[in-house]
N, C-alpha and C. Protein backbone atom coordinates (compact mmCIF):
# COMPACT_ATOMS: atom_id res chain seq x y z
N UNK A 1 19.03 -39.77 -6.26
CA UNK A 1 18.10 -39.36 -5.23
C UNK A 1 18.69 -38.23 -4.38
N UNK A 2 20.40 -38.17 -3.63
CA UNK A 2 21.13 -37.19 -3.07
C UNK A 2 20.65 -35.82 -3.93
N UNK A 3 20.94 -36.00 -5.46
CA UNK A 3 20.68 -34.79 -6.65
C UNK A 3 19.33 -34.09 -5.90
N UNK A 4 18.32 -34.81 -6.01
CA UNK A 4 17.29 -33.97 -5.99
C UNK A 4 16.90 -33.46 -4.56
N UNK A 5 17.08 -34.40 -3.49
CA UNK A 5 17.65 -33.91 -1.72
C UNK A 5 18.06 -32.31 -2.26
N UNK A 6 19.35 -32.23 -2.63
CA UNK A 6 20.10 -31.09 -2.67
C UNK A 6 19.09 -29.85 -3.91
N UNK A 7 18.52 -29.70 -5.09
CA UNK A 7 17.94 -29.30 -5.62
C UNK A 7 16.65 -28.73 -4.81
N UNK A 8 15.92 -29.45 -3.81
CA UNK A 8 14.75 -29.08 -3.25
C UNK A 8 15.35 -27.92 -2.49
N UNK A 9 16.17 -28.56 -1.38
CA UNK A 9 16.88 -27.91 -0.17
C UNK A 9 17.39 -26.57 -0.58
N UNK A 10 17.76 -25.97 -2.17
CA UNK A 10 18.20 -24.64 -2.54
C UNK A 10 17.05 -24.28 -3.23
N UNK A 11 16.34 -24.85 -3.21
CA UNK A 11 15.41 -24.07 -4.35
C UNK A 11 14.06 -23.23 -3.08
N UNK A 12 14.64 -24.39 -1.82
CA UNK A 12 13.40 -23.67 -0.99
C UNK A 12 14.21 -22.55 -0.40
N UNK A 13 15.94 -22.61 -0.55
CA UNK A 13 16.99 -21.57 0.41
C UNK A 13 16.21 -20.11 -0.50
N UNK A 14 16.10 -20.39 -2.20
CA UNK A 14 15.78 -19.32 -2.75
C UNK A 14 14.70 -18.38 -2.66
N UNK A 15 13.55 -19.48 -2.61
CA UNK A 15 11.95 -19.16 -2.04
C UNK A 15 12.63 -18.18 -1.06
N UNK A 16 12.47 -18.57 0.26
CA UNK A 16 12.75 -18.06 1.14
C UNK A 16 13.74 -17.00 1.02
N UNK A 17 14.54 -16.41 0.37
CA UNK A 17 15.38 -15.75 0.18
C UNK A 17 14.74 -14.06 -0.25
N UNK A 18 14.16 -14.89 -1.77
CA UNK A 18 12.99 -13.88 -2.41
C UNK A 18 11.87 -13.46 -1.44
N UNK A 19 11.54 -14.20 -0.85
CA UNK A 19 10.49 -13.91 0.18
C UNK A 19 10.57 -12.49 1.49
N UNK A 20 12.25 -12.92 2.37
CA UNK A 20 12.26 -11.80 2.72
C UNK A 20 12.79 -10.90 1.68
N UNK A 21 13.07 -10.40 0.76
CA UNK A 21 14.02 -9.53 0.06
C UNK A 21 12.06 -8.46 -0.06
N UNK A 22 11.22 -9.89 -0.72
CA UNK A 22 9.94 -8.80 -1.00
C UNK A 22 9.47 -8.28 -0.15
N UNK A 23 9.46 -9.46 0.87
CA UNK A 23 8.87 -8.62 2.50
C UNK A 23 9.66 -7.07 2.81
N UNK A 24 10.57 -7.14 2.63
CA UNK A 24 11.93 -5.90 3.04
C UNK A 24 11.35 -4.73 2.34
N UNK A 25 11.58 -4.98 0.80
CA UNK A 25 10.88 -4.11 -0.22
C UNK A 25 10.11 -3.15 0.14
N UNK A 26 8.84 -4.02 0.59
CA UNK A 26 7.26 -3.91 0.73
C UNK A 26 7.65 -3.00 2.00
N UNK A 27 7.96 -3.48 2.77
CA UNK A 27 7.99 -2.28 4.15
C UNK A 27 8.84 -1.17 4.09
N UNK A 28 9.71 -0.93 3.77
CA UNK A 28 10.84 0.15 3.65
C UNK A 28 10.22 0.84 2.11
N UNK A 29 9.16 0.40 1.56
CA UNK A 29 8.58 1.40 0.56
C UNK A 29 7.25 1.77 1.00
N UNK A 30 6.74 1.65 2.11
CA UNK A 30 5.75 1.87 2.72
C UNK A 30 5.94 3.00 3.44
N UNK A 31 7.13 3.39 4.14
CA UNK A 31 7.89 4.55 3.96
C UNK A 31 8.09 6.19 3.51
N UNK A 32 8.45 5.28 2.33
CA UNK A 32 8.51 6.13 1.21
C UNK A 32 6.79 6.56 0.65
N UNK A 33 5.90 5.80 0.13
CA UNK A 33 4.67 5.95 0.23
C UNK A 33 3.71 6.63 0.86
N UNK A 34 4.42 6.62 2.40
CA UNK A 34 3.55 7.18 3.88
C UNK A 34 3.97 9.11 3.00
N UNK A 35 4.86 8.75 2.97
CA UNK A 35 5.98 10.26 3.36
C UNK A 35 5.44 10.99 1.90
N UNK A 36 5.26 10.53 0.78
CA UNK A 36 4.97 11.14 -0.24
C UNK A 36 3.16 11.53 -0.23
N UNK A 37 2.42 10.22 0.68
CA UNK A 37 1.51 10.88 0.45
C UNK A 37 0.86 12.26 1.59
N UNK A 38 2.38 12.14 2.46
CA UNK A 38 1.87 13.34 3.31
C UNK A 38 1.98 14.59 2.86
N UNK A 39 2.68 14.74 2.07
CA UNK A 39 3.22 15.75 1.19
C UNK A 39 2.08 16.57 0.44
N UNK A 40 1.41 15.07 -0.42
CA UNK A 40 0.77 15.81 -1.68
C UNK A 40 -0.91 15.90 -1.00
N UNK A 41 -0.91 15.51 0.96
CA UNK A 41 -2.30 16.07 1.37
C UNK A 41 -1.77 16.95 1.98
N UNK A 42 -0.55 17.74 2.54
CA UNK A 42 -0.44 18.67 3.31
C UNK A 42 -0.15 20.11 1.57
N UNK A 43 0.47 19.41 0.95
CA UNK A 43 0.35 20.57 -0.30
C UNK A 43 -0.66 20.99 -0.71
N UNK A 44 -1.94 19.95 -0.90
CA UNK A 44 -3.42 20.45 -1.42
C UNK A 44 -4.20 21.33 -0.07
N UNK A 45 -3.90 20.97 1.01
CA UNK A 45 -4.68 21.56 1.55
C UNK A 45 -4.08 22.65 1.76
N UNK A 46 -2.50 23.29 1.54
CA UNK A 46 -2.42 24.74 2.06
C UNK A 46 -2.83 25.10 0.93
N UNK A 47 -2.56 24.71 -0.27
CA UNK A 47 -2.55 25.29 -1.46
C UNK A 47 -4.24 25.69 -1.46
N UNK A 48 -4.80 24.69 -1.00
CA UNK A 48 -6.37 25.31 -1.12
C UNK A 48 -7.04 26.34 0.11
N UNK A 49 -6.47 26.01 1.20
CA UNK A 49 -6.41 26.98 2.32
C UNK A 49 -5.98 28.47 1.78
N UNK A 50 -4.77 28.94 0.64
CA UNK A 50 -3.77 29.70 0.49
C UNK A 50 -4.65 30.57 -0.97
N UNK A 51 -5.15 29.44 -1.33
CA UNK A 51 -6.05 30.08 -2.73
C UNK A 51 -5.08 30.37 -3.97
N UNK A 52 -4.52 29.44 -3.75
CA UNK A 52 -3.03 29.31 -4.91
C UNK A 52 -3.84 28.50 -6.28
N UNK A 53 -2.88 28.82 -6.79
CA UNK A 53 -3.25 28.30 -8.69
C UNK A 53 -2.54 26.95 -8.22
N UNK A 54 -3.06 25.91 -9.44
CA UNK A 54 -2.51 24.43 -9.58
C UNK A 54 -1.60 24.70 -10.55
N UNK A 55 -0.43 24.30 -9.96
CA UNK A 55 0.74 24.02 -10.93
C UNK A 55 1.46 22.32 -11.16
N UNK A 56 2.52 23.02 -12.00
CA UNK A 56 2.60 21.36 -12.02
C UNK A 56 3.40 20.93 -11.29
N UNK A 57 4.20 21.08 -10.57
CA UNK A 57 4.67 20.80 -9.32
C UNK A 57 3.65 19.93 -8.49
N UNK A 58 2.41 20.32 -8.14
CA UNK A 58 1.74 19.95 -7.65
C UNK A 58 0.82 18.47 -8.66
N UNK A 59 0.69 18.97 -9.71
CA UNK A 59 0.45 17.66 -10.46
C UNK A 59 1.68 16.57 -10.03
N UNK A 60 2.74 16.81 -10.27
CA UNK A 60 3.86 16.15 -10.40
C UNK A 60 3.63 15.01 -9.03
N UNK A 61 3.25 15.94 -8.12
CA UNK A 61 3.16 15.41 -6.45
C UNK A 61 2.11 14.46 -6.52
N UNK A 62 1.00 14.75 -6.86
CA UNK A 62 -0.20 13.55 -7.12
C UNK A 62 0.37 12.74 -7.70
N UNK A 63 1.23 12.48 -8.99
CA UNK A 63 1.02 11.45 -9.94
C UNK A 63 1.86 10.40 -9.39
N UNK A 64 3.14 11.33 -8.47
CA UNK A 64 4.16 10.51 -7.94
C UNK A 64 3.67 9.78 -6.61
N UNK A 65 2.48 10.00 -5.95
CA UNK A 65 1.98 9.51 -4.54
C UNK A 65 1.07 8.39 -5.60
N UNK A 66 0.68 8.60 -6.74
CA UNK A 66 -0.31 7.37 -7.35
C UNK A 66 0.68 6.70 -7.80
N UNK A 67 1.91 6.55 -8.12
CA UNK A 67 2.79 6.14 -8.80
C UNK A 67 3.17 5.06 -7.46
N UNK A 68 3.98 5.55 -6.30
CA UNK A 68 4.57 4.91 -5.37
C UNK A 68 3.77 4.05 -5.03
N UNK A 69 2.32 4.46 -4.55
CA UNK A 69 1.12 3.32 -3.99
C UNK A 69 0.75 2.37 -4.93
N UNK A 70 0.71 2.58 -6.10
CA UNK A 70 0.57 1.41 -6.95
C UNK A 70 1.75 0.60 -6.79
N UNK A 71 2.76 0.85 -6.58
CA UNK A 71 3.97 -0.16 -6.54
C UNK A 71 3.95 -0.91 -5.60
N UNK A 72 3.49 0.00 -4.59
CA UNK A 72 3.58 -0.99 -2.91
C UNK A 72 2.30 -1.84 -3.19
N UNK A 73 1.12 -1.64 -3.90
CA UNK A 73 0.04 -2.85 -4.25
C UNK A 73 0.44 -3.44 -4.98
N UNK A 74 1.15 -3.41 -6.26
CA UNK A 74 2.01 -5.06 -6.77
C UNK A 74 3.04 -5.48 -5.74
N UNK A 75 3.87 -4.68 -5.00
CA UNK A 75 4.65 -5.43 -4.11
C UNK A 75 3.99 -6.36 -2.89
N UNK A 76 2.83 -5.75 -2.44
CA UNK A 76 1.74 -6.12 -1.67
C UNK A 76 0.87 -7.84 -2.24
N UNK A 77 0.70 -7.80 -3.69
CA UNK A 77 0.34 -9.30 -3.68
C UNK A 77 1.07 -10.16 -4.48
N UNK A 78 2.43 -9.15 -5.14
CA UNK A 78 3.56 -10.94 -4.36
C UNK A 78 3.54 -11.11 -3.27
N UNK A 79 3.62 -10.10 -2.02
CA UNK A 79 4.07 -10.86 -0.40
C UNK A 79 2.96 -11.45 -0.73
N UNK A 80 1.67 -11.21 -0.61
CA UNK A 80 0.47 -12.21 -0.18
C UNK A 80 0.77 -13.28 -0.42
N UNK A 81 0.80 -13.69 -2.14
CA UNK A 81 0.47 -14.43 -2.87
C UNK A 81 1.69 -15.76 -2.26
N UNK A 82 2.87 -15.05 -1.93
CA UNK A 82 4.15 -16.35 -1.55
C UNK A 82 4.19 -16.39 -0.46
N UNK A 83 3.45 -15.38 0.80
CA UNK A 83 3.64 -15.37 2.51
C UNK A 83 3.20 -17.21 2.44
N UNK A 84 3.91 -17.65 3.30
CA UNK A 84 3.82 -18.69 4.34
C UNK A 84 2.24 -18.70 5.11
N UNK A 85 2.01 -17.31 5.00
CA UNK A 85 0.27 -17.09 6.19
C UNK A 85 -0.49 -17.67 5.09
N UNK A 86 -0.62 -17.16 3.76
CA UNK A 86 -1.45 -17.50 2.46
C UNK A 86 -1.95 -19.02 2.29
N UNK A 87 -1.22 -19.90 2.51
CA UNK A 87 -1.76 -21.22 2.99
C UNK A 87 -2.82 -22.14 3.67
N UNK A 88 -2.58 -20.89 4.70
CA UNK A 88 -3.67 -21.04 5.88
C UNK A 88 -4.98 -21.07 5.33
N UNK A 89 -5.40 -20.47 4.39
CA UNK A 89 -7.12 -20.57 3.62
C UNK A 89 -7.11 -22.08 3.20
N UNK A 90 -6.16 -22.82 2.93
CA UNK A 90 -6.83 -24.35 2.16
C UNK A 90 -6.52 -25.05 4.26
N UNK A 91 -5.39 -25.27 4.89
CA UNK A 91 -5.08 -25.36 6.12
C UNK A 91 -6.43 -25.26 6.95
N UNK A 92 -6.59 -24.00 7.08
CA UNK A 92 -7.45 -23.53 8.63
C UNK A 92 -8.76 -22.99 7.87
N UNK A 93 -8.89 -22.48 7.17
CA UNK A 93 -10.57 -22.24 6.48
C UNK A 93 -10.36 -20.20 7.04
N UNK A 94 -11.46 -19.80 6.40
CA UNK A 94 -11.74 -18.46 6.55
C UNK A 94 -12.24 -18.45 8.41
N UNK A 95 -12.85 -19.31 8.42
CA UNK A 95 -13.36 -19.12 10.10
C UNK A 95 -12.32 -19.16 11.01
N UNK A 96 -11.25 -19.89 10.60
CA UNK A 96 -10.05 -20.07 11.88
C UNK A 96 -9.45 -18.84 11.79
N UNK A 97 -9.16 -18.55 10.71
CA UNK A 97 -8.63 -17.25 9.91
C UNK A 97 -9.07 -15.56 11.06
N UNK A 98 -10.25 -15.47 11.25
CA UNK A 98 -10.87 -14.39 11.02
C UNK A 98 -11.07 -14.64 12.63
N UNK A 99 -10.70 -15.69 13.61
CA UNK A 99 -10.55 -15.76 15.06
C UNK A 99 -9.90 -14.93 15.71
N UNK A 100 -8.59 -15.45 14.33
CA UNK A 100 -7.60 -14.87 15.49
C UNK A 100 -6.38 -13.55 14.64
N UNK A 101 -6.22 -12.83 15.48
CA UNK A 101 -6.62 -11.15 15.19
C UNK A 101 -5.13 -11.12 14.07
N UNK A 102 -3.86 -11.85 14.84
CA UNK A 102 -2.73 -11.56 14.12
C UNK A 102 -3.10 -12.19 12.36
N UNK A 103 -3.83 -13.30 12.07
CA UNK A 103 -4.03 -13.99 11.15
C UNK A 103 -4.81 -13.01 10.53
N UNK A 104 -5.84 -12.49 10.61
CA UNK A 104 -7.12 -11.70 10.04
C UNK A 104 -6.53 -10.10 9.49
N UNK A 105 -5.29 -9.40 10.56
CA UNK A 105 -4.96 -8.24 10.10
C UNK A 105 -4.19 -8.36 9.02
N UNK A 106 -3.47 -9.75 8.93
CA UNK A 106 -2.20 -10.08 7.43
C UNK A 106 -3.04 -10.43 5.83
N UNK A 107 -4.15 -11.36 6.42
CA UNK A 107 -4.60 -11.98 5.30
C UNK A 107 -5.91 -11.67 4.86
N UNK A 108 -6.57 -10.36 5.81
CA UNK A 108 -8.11 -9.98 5.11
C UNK A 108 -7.71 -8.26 5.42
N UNK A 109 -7.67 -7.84 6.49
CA UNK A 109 -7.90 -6.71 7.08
C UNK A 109 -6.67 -5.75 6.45
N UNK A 110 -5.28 -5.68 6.68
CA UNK A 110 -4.25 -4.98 5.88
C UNK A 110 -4.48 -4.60 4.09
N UNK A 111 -4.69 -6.29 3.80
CA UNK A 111 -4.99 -6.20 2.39
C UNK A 111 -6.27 -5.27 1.50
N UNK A 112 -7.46 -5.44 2.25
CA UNK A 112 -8.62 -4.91 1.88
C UNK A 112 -8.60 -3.22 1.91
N UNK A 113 -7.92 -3.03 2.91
CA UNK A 113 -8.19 -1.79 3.23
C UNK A 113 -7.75 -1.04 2.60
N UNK A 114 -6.43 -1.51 2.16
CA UNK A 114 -5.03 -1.00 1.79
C UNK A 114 -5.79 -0.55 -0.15
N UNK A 115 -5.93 -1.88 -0.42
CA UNK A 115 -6.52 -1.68 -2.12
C UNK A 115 -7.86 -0.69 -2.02
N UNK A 116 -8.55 -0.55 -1.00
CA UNK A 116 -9.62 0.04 -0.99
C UNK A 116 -8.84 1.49 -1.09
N UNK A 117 -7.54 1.67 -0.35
CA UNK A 117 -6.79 2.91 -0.19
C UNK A 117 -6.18 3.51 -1.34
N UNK A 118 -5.90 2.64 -2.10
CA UNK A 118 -5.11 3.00 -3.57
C UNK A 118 -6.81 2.86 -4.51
N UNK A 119 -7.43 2.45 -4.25
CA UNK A 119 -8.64 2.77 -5.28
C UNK A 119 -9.17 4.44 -4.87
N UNK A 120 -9.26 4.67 -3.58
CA UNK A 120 -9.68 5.91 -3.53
C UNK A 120 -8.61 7.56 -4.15
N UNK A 121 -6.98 6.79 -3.94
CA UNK A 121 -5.85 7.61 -4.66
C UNK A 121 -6.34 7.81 -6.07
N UNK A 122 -6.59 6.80 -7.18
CA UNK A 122 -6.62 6.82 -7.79
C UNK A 122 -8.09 7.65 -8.45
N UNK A 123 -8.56 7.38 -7.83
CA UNK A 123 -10.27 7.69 -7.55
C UNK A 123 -9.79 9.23 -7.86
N UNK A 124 -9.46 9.46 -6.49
CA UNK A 124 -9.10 10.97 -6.37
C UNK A 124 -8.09 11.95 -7.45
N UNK A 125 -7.09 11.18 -7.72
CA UNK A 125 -6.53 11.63 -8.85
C UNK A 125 -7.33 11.48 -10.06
N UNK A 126 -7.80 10.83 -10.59
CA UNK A 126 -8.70 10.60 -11.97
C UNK A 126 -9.52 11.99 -12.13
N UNK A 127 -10.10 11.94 -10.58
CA UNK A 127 -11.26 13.07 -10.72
C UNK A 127 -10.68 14.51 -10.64
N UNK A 128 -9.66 14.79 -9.85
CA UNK A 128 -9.01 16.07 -9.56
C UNK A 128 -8.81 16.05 -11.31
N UNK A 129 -7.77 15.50 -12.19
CA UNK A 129 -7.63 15.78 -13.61
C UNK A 129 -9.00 16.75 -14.13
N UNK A 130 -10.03 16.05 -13.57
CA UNK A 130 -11.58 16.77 -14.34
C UNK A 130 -11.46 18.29 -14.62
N UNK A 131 -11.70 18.38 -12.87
CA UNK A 131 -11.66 19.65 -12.36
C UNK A 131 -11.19 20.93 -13.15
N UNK A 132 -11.66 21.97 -13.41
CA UNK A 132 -11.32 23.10 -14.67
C UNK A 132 -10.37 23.95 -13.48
N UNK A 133 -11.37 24.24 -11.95
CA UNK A 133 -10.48 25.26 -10.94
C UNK A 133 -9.60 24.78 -10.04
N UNK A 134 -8.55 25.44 -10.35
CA UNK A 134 -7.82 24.98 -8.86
C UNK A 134 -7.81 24.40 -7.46
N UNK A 135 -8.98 24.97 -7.11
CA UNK A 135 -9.38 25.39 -5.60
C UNK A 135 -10.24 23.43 -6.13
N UNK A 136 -11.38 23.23 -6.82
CA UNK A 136 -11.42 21.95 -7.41
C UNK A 136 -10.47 21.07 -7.02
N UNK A 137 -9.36 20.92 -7.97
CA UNK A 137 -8.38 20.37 -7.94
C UNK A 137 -7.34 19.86 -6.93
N UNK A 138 -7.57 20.94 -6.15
CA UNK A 138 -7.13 20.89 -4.35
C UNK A 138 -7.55 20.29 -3.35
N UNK A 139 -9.18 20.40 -3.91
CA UNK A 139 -10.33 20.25 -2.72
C UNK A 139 -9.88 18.85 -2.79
N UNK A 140 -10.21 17.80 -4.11
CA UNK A 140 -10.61 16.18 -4.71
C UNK A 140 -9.03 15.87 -3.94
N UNK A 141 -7.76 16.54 -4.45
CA UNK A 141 -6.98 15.43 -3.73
C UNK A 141 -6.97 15.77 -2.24
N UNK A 142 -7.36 16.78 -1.65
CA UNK A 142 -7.61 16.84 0.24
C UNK A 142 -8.52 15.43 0.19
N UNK A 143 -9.14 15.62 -0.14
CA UNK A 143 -10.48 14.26 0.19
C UNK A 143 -10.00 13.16 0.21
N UNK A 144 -9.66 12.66 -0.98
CA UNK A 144 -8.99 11.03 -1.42
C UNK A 144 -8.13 10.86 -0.63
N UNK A 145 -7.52 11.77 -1.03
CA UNK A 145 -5.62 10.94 -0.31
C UNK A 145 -5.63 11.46 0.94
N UNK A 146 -6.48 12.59 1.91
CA UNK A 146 -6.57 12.49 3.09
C UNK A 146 -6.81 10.58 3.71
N UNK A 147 -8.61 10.60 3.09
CA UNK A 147 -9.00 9.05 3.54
C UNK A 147 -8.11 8.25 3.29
N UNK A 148 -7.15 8.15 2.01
CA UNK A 148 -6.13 7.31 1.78
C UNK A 148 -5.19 6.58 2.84
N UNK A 149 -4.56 8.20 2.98
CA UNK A 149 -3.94 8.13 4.77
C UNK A 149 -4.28 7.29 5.44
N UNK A 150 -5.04 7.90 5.94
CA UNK A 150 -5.86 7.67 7.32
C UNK A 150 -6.24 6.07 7.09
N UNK A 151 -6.58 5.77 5.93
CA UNK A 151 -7.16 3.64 5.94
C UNK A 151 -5.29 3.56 6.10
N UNK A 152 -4.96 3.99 5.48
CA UNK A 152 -3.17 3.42 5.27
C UNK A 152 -2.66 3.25 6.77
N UNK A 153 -2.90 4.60 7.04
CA UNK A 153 -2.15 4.15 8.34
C UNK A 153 -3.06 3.51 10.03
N UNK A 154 -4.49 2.82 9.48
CA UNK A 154 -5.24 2.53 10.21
C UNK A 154 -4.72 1.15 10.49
N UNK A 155 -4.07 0.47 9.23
CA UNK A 155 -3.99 -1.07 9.04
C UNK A 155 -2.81 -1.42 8.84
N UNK A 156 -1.64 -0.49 9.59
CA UNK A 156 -0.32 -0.40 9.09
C UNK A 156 0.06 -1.28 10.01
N UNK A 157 0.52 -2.61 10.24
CA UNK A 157 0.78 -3.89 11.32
C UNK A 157 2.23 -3.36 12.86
N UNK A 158 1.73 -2.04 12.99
CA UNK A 158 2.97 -1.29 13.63
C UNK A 158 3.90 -2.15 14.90
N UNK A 159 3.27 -3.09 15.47
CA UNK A 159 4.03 -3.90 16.19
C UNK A 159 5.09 -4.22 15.50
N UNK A 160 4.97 -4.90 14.18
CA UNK A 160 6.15 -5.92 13.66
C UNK A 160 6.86 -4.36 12.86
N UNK A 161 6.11 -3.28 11.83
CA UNK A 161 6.61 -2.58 11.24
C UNK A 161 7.75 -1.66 12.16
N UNK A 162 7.89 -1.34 13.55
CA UNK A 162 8.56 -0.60 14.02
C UNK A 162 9.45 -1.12 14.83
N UNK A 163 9.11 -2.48 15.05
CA UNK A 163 9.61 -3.19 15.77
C UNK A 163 11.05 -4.19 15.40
């Protein structure tokens, strides 16, 4: 009976272990994410402001801002899926949930927005590929990954993230 005492007691040290390591991950690549996708909306828009040709440099920059944000959305629902908050739906119900503001920005509001944010990256990249002109090509990722931004950093939890 001591055996399995001791077996629970490390297996939850590990949970917990993995837990912050993903939490850590997830934020310090959010980062990296923010910073790449400022890049590839401040590149499209001079480049389209400037009336420059699409090169691949600039491909390179899109694929790598769709590349990073997809990572932070699988890193995004392991945290969900193992957070300690995730519980709370069988616990407290969607109504207790959606009361109270710290609960609602972790477990509906961050999440939604965020995938809605990498659907429009992707959105935007898919369609820029179409595009035959440059100035095209410039315009689609100003659009997407502008809004991208802007939901990204609407729902970014900055109390705890800077804090």
């Amino acid at each position: 009976m001591r055996i399995n005492y001791y077996i629970c007691v490390w297996n939850i040290k590990i949970y917990n272990s993995m837990y912050e390591m993903v939490k850590m991950l997830h934020s310090y690549w959010a980062y990296l994410v923010l910073l790449i996708l400022v890049l590839a909306v401040f590149n499209s828009i001079i480049k389209k402001a400037g009336n420059k040709e699409y090169e691949a440099k600039d491909f390179r920059i899109t694929l790598f801002a769709l590349i990073v944000s997809h990572i932070q959305l699988l890193l995004g629902f392991i945290l969900y899926f193992v957070s300690p908050r995730f519980s709370l739906f069988s616990e407290s119900g969607m109504g207790e949930i959606m009361k109270n503001s710290v609960d609602r920005l972790y477990l509906v509001e961050h999440p939604l927005v965020n995938i809605i944010a990498i659907a429009l990256i992707t959105i935007g990249y898919s369609k820029h590929k179409k595009k035959l002109l440059s100035s095209g090509k410039f315009k689609t990722i100003s659009v997407f990954y502008t809004i991208a931004l802007v939901l990204f950093l609407s729902r970014i939890p900055w109390s705890t993230w800077l804090g």
